[in-house]
PDB file of N, CA and C in Angstrom:
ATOM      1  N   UNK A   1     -56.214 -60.466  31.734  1.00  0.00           N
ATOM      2  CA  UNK A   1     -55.533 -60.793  32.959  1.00  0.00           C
ATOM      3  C   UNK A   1     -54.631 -61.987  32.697  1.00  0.00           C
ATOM      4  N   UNK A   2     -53.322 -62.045  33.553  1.00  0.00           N
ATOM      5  CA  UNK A   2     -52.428 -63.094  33.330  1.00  0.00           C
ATOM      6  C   UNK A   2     -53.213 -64.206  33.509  1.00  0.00           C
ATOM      7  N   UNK A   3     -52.432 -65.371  33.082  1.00  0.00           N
ATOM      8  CA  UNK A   3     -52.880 -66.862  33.554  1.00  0.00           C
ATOM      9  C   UNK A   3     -51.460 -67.312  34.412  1.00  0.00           C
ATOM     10  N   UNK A   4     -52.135 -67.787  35.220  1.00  0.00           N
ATOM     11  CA  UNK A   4     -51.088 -68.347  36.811  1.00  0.00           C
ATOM     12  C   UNK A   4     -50.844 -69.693  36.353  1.00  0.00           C
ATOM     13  N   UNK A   5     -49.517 -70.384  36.327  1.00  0.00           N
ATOM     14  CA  UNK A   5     -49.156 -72.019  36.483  1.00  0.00           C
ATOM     15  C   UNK A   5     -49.073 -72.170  37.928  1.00  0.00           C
ATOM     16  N   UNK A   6     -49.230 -73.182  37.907  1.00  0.00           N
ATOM     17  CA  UNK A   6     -48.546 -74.099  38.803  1.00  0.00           C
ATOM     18  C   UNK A   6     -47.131 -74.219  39.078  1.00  0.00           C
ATOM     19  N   UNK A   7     -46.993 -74.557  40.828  1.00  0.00           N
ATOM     20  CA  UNK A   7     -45.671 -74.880  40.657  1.00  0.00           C
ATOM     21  C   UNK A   7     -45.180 -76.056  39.609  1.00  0.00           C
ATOM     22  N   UNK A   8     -45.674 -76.705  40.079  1.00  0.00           N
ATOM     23  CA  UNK A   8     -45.405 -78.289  39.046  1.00  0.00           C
ATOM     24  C   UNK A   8     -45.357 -78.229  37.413  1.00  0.00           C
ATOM     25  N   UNK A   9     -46.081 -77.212  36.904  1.00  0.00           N
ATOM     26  CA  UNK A   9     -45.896 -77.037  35.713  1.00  0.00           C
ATOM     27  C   UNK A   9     -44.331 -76.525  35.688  1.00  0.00           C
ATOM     28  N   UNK A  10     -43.918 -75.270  36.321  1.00  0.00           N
ATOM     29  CA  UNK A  10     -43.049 -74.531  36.197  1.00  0.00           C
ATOM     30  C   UNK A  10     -42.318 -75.544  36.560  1.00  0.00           C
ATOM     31  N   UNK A  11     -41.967 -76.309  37.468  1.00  0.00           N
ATOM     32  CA  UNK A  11     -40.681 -77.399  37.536  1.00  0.00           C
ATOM     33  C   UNK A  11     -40.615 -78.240  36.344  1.00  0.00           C
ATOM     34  N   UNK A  12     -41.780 -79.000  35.206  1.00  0.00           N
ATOM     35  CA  UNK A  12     -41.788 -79.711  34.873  1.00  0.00           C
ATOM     36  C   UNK A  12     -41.336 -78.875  33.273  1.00  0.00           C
ATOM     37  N   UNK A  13     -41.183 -77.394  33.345  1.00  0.00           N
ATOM     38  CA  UNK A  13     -40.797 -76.775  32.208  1.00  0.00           C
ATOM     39  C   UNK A  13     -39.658 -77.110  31.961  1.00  0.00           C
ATOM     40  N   UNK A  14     -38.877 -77.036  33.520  1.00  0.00           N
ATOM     41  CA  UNK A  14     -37.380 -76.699  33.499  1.00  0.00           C
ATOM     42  C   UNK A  14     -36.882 -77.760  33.555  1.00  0.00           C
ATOM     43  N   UNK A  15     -37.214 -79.141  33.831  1.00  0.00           N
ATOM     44  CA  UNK A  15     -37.364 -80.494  33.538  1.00  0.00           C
ATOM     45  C   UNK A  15     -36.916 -80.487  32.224  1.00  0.00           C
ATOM     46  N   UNK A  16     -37.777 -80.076  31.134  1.00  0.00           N
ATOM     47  CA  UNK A  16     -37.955 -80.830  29.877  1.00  0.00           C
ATOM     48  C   UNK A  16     -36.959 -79.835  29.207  1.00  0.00           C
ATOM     49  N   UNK A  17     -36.391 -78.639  29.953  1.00  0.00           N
ATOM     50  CA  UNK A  17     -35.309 -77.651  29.144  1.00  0.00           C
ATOM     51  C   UNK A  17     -33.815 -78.197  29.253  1.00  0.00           C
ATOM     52  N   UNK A  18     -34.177 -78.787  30.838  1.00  0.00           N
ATOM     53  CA  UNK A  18     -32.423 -79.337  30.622  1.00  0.00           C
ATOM     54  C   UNK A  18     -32.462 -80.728  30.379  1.00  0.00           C
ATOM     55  N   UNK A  19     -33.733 -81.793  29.630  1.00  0.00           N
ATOM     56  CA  UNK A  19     -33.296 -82.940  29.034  1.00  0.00           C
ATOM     57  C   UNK A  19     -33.177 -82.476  27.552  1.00  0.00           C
ATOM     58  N   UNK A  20     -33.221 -81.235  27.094  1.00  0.00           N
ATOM     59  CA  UNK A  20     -32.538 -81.113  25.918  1.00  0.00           C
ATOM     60  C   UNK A  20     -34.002 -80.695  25.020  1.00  0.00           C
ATOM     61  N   UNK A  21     -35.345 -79.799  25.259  1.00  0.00           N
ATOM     62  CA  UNK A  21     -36.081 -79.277  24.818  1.00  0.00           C
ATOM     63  C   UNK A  21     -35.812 -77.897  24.476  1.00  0.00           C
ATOM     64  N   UNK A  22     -36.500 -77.646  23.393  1.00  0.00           N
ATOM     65  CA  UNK A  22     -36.224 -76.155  23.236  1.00  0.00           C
ATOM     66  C   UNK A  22     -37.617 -75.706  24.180  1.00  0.00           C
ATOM     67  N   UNK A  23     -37.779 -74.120  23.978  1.00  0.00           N
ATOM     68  CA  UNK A  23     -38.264 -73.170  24.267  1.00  0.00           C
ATOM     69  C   UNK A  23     -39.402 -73.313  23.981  1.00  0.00           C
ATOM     70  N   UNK A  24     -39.650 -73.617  22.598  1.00  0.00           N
ATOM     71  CA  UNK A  24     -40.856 -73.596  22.085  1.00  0.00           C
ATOM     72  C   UNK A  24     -41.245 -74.776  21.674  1.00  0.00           C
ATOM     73  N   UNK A  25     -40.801 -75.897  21.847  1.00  0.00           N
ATOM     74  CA  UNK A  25     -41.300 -77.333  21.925  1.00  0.00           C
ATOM     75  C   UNK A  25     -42.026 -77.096  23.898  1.00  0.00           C
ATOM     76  N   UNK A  26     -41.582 -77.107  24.815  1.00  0.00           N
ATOM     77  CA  UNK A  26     -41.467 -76.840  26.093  1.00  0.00           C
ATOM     78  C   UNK A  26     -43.124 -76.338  26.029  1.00  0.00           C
ATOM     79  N   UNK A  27     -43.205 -74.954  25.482  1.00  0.00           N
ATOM     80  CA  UNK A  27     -44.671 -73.885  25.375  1.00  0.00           C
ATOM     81  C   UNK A  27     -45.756 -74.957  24.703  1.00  0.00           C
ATOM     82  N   UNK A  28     -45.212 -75.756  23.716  1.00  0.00           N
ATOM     83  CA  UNK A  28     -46.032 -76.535  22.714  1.00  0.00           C
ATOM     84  C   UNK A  28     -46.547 -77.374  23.811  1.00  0.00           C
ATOM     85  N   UNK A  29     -45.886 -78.398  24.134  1.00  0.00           N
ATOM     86  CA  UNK A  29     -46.171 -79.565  25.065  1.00  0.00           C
ATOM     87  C   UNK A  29     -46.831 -78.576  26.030  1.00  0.00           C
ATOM     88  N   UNK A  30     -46.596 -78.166  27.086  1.00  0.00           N
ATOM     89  CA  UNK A  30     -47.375 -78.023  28.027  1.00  0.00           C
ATOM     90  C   UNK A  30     -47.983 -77.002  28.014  1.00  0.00           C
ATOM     91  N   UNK A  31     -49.074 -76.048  26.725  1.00  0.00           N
ATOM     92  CA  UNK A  31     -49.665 -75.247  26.646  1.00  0.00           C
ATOM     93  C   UNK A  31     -49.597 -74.031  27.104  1.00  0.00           C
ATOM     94  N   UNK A  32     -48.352 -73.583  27.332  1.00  0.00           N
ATOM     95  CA  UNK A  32     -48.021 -72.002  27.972  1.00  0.00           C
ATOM     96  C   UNK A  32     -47.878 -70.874  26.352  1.00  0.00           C
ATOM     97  N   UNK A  33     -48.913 -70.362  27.131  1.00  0.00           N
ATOM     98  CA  UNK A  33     -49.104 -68.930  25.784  1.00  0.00           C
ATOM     99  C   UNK A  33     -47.645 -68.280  25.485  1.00  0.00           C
ATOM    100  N   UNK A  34     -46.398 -68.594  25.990  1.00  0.00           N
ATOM    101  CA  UNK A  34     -45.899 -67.266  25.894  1.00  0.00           C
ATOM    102  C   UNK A  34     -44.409 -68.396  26.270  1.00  0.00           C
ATOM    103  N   UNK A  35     -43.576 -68.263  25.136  1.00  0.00           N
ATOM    104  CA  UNK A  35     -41.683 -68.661  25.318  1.00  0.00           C
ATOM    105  C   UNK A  35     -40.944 -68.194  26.158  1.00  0.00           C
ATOM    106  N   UNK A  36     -41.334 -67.039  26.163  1.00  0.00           N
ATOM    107  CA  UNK A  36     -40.384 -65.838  27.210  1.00  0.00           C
ATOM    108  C   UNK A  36     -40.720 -66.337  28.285  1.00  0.00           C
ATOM    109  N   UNK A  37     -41.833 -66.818  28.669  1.00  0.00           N
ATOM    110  CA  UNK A  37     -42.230 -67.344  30.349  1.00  0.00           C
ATOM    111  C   UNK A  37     -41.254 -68.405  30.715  1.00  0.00           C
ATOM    112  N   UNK A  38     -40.876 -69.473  29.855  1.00  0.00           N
ATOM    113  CA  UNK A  38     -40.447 -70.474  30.325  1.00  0.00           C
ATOM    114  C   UNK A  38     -38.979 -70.116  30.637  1.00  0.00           C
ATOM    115  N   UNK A  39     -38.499 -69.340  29.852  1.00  0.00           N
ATOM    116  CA  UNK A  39     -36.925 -68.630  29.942  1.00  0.00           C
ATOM    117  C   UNK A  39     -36.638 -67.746  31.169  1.00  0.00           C
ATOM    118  N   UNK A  40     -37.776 -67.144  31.314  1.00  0.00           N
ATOM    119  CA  UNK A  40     -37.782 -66.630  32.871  1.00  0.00           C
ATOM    120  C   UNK A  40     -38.377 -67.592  33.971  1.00  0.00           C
ATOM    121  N   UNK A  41     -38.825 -68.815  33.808  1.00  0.00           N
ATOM    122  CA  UNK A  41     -38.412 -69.995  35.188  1.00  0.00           C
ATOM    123  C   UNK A  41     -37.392 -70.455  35.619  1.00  0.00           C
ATOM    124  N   UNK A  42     -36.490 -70.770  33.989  1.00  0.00           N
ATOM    125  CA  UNK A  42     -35.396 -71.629  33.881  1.00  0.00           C
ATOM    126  C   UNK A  42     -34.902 -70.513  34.763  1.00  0.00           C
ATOM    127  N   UNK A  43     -34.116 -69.385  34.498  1.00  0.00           N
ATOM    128  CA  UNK A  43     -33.649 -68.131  35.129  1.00  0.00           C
ATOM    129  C   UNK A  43     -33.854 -67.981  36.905  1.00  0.00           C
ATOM    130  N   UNK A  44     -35.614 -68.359  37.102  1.00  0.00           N
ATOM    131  CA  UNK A  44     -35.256 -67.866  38.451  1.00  0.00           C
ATOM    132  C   UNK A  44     -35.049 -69.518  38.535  1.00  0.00           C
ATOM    133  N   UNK A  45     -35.207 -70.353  38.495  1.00  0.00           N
ATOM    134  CA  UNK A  45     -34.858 -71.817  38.794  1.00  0.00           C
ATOM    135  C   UNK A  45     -33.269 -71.894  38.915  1.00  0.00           C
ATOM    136  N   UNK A  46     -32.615 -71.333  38.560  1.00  0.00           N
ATOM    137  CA  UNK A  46     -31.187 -71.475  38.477  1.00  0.00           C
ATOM    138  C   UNK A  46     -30.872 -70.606  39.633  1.00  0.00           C
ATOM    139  N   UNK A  47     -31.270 -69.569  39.580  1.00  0.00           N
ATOM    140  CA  UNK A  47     -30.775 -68.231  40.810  1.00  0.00           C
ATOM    141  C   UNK A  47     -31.670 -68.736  42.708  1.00  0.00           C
ATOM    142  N   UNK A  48     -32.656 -69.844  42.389  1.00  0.00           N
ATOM    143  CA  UNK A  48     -32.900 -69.669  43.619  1.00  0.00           C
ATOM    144  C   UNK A  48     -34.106 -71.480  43.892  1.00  0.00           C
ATOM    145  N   UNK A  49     -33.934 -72.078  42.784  1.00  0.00           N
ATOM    146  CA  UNK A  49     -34.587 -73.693  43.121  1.00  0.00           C
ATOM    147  C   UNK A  49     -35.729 -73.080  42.762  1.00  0.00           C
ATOM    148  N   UNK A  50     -36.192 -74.915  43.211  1.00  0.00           N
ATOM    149  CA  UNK A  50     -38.043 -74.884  43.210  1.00  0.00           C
ATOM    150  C   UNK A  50     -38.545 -74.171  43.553  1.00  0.00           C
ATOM    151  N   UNK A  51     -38.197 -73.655  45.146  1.00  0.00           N
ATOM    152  CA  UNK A  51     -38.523 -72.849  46.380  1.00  0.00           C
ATOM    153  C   UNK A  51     -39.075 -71.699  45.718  1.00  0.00           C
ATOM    154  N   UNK A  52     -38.247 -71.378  44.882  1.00  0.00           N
ATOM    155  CA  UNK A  52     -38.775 -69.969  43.680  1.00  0.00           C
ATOM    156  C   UNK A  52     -40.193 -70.146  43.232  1.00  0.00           C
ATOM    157  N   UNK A  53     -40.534 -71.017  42.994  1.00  0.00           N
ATOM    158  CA  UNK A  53     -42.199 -70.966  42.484  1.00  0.00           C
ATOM    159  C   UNK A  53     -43.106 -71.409  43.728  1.00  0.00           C
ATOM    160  N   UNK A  54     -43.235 -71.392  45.001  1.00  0.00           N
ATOM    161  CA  UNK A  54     -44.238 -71.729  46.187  1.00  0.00           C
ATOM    162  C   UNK A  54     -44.558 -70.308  46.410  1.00  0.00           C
ATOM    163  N   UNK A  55     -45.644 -69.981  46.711  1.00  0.00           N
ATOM    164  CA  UNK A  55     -46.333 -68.930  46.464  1.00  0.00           C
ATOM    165  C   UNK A  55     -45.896 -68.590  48.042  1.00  0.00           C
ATOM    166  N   UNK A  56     -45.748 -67.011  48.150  1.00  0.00           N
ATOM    167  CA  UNK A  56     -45.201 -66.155  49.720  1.00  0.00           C
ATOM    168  C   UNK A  56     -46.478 -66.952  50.487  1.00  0.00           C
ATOM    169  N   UNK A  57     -46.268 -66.895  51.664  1.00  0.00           N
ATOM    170  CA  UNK A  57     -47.095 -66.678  52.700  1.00  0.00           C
ATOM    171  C   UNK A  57     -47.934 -65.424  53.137  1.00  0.00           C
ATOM    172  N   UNK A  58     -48.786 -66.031  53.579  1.00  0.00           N
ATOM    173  CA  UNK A  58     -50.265 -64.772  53.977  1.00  0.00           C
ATOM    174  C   UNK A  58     -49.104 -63.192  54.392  1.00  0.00           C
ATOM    175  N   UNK A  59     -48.534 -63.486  55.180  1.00  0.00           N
ATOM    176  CA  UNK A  59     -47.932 -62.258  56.058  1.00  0.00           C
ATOM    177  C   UNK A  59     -47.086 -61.585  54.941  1.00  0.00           C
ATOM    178  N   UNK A  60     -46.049 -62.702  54.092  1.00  0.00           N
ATOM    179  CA  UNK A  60     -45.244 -61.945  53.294  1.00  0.00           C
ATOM    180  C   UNK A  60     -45.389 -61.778  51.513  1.00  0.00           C
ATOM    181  N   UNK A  61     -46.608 -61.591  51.712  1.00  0.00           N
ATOM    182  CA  UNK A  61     -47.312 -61.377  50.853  1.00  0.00           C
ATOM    183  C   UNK A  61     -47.205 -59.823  50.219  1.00  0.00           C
ATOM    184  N   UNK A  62     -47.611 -59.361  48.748  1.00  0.00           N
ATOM    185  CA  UNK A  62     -46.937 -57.878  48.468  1.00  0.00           C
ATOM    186  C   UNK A  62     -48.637 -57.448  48.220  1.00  0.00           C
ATOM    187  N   UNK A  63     -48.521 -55.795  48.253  1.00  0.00           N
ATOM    188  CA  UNK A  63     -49.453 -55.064  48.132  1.00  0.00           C
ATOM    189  C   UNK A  63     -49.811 -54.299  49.342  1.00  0.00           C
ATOM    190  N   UNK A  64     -50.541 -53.459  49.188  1.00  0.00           N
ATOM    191  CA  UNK A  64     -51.018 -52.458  50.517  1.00  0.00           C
ATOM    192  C   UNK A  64     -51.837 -53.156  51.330  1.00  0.00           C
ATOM    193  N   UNK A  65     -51.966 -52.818  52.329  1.00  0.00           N
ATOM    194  CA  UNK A  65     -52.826 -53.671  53.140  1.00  0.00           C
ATOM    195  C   UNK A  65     -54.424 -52.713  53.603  1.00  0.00           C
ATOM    196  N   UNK A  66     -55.453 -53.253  53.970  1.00  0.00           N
ATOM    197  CA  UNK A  66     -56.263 -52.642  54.404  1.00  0.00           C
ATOM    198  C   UNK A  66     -56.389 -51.657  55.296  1.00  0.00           C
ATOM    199  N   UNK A  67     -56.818 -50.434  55.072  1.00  0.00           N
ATOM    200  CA  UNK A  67     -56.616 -49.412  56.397  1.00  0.00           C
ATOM    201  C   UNK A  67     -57.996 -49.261  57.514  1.00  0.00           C
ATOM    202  N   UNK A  68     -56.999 -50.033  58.548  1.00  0.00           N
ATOM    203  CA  UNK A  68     -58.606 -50.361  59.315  1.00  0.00           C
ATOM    204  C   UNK A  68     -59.336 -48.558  59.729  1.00  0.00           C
ATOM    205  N   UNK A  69     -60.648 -49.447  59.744  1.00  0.00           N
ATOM    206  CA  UNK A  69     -61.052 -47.719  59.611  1.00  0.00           C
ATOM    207  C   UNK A  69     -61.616 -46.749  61.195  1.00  0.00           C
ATOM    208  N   UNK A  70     -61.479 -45.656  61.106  1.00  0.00           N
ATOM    209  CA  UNK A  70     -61.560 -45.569  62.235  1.00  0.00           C
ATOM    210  C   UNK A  70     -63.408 -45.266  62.614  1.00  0.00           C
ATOM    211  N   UNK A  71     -63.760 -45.953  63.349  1.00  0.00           N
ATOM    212  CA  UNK A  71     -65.868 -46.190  63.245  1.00  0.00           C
ATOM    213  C   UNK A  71     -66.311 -44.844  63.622  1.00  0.00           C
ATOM    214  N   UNK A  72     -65.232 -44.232  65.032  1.00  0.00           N
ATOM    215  CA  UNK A  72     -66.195 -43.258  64.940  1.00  0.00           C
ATOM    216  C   UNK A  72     -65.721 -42.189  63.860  1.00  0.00           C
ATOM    217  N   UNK A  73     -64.975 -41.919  63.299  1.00  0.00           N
ATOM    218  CA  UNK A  73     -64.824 -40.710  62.465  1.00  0.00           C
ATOM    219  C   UNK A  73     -66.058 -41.112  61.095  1.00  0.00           C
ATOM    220  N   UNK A  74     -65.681 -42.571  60.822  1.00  0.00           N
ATOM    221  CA  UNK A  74     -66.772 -42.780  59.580  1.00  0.00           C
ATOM    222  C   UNK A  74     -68.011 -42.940  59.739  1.00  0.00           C
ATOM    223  N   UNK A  75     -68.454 -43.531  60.718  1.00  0.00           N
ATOM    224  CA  UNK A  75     -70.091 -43.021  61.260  1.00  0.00           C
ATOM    225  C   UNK A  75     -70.375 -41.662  60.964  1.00  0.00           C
ATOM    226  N   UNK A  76     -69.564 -40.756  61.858  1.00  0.00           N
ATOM    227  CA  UNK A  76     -69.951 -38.972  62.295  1.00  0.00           C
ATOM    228  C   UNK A  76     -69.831 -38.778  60.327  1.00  0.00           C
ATOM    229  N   UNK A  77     -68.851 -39.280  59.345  1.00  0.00           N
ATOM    230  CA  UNK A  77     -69.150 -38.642  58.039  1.00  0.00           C
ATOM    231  C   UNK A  77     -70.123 -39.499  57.378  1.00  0.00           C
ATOM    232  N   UNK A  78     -70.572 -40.106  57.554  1.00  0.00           N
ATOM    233  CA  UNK A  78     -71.732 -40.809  57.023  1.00  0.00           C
ATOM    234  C   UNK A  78     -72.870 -40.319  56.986  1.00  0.00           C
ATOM    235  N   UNK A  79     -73.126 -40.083  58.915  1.00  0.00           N
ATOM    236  CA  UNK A  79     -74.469 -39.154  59.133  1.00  0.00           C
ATOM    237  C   UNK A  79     -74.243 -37.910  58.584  1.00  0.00           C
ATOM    238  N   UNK A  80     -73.373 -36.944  58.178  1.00  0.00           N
ATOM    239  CA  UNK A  80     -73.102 -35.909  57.616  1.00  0.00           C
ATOM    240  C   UNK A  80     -73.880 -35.625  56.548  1.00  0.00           C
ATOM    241  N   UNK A  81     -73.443 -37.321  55.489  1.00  0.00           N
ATOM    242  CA  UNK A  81     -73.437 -37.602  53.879  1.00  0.00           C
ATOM    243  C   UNK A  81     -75.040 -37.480  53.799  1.00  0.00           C
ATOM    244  N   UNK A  82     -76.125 -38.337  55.056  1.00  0.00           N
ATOM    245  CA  UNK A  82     -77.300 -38.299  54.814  1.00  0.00           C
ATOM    246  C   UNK A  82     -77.340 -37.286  55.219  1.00  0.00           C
ATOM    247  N   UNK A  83     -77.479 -36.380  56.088  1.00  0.00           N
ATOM    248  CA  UNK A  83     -77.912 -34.821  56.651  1.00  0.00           C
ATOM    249  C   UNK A  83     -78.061 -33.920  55.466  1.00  0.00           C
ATOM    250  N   UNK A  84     -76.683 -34.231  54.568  1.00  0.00           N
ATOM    251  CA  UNK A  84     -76.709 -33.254  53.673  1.00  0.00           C
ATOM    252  C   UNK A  84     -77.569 -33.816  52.408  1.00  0.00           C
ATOM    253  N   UNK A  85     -77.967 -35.103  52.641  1.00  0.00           N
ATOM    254  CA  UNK A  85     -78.518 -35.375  51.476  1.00  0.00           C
ATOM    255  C   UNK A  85     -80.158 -35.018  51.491  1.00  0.00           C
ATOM    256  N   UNK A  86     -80.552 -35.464  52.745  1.00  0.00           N
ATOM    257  CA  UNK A  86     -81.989 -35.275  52.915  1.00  0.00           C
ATOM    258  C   UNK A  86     -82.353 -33.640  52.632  1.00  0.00           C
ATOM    259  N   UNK A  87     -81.416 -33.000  52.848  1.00  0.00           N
ATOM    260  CA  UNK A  87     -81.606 -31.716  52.498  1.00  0.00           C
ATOM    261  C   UNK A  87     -81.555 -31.022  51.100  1.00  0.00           C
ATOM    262  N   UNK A  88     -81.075 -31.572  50.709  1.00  0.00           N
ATOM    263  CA  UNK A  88     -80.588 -31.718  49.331  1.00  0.00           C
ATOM    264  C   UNK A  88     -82.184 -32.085  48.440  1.00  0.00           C
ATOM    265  N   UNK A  89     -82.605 -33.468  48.713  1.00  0.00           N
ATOM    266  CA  UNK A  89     -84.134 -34.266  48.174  1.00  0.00           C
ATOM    267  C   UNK A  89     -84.636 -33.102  48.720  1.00  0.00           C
ATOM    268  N   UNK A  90     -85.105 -32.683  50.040  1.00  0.00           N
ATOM    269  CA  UNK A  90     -85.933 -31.585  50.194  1.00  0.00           C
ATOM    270  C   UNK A  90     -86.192 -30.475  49.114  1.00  0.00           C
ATOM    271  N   UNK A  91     -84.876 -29.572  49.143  1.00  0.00           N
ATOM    272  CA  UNK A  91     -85.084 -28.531  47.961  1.00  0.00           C
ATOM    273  C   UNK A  91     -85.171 -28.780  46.903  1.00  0.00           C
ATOM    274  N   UNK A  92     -84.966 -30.558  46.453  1.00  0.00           N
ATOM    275  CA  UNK A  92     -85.185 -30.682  45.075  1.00  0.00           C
ATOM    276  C   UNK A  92     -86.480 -30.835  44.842  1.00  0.00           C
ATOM    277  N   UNK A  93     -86.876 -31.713  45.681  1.00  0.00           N
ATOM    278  CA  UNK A  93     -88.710 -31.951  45.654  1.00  0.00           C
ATOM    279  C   UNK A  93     -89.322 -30.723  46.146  1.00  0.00           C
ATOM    280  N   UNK A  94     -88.986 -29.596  46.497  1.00  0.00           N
ATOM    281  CA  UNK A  94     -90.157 -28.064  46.620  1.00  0.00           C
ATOM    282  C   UNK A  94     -89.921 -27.703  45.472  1.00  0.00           C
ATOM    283  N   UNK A  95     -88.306 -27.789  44.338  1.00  0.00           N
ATOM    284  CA  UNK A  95     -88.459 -27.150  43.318  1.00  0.00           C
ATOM    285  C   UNK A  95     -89.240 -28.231  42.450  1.00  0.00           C
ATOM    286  N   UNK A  96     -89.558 -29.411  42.662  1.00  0.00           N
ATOM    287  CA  UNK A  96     -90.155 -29.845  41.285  1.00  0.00           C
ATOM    288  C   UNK A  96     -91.264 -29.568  41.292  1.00  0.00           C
ATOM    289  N   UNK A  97     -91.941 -29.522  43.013  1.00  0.00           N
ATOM    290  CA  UNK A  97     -93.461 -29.026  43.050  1.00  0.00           C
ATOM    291  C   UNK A  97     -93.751 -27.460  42.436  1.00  0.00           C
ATOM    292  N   UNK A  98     -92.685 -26.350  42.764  1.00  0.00           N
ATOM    293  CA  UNK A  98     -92.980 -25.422  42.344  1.00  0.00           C
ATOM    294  C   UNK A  98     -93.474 -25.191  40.830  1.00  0.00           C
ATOM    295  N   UNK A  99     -92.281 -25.854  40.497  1.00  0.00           N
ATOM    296  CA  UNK A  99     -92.565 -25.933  38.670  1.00  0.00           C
ATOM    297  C   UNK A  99     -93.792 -26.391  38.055  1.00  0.00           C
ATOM    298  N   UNK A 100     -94.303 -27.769  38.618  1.00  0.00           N
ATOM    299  CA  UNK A 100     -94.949 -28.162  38.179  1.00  0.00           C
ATOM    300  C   UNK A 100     -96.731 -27.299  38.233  1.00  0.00           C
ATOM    301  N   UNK A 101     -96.572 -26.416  39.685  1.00  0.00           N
ATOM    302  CA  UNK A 101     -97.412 -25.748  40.474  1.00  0.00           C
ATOM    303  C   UNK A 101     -98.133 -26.924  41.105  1.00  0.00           C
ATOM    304  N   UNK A 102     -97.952 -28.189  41.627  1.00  0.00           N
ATOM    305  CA  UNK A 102     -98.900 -28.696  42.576  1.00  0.00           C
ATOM    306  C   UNK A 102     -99.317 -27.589  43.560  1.00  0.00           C
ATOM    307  N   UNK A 103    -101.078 -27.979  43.932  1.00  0.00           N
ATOM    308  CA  UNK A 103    -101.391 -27.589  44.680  1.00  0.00           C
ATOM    309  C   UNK A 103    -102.065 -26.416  44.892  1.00  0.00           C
ATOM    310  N   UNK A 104    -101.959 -25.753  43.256  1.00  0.00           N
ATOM    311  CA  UNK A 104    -102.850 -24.709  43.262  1.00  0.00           C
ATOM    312  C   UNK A 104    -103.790 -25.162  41.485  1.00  0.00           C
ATOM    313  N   UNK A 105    -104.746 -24.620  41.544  1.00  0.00           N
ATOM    314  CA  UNK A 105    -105.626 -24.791  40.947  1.00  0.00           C
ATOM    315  C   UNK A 105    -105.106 -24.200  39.610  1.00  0.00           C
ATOM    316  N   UNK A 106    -104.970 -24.581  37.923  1.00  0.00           N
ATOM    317  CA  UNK A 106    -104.764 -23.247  37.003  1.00  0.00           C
ATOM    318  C   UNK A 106    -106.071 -23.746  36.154  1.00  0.00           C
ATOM    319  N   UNK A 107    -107.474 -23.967  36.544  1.00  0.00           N
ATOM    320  CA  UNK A 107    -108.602 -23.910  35.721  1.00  0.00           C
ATOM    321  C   UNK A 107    -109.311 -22.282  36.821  1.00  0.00           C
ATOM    322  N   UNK A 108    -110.117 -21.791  35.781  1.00  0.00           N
ATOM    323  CA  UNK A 108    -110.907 -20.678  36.387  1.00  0.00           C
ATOM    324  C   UNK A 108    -112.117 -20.842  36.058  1.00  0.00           C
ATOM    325  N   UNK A 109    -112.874 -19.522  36.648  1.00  0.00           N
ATOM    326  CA  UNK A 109    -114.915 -20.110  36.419  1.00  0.00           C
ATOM    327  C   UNK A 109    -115.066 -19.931  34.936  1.00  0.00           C
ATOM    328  N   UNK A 110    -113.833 -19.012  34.001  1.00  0.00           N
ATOM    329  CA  UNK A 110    -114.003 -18.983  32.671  1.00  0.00           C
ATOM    330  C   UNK A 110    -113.763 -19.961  31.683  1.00  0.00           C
ATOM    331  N   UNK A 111    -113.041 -20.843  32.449  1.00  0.00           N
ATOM    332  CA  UNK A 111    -112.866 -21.979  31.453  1.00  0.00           C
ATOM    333  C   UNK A 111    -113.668 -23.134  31.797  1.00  0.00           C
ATOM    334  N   UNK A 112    -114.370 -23.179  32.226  1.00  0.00           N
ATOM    335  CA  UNK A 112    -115.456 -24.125  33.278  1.00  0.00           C
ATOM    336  C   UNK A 112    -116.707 -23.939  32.117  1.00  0.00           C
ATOM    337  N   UNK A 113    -117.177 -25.042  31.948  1.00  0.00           N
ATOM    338  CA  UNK A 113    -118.752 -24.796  30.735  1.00  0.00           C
ATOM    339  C   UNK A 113    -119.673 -24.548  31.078  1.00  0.00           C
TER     340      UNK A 113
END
């Protein structure tokens, strides 16, 4: 998984690029895994300020959002999920008894001493 900076790091990249740092002095000093990162701050730092690295707000925030759910449809399939399940354990537990034959005797008076 990525590793997230800080804003302050990311300003203090683009700081040390335009007092005349390279790329990879920049990564050295302030421990960023990766050159290409700092070249893409300088980049959005130029196209749009600091403002560019403050993280969106709750609302404008990206990704799908939760789909509220609707209770009664997921209740009614829930009780379904057990209905069909208890039925399910049922015929599995008559077939394990069958197999096993609980419940009936397999000694006779001939094998008895």
């Amino acid at each position: 998984m990525g590793q997230h900076y800080s804003k302050e790091m990311k300003v203090e990249a683009v700081r040390l690029f335009e007092a005349g740092k390279t790329h990879a002095e920049i990564t050295e000093a302030l421990g960023i895994r990766d050159a290409q990162r700092t070249k893409k701050w300088i980049r959005i730092y130029r196209e749009k300020g600091a403002e560019a690295f403050e993280k969106p707000a709750k609302q404008e925030r990206r990704g799908r959002r939760p789909k509220k759910a609707n209770t009664k449809a997921y209740m009614a399939r829930l009780e379904m999920e057990v209905a069909l399940l208890k039925k399910y354990h049922t015929e599995l537990r008559e077939k394990q008894l069958a197999v096993r034959n609980i419940g009936r005797s397999t000694t006779t008076q001939e094998n008895t001493p």
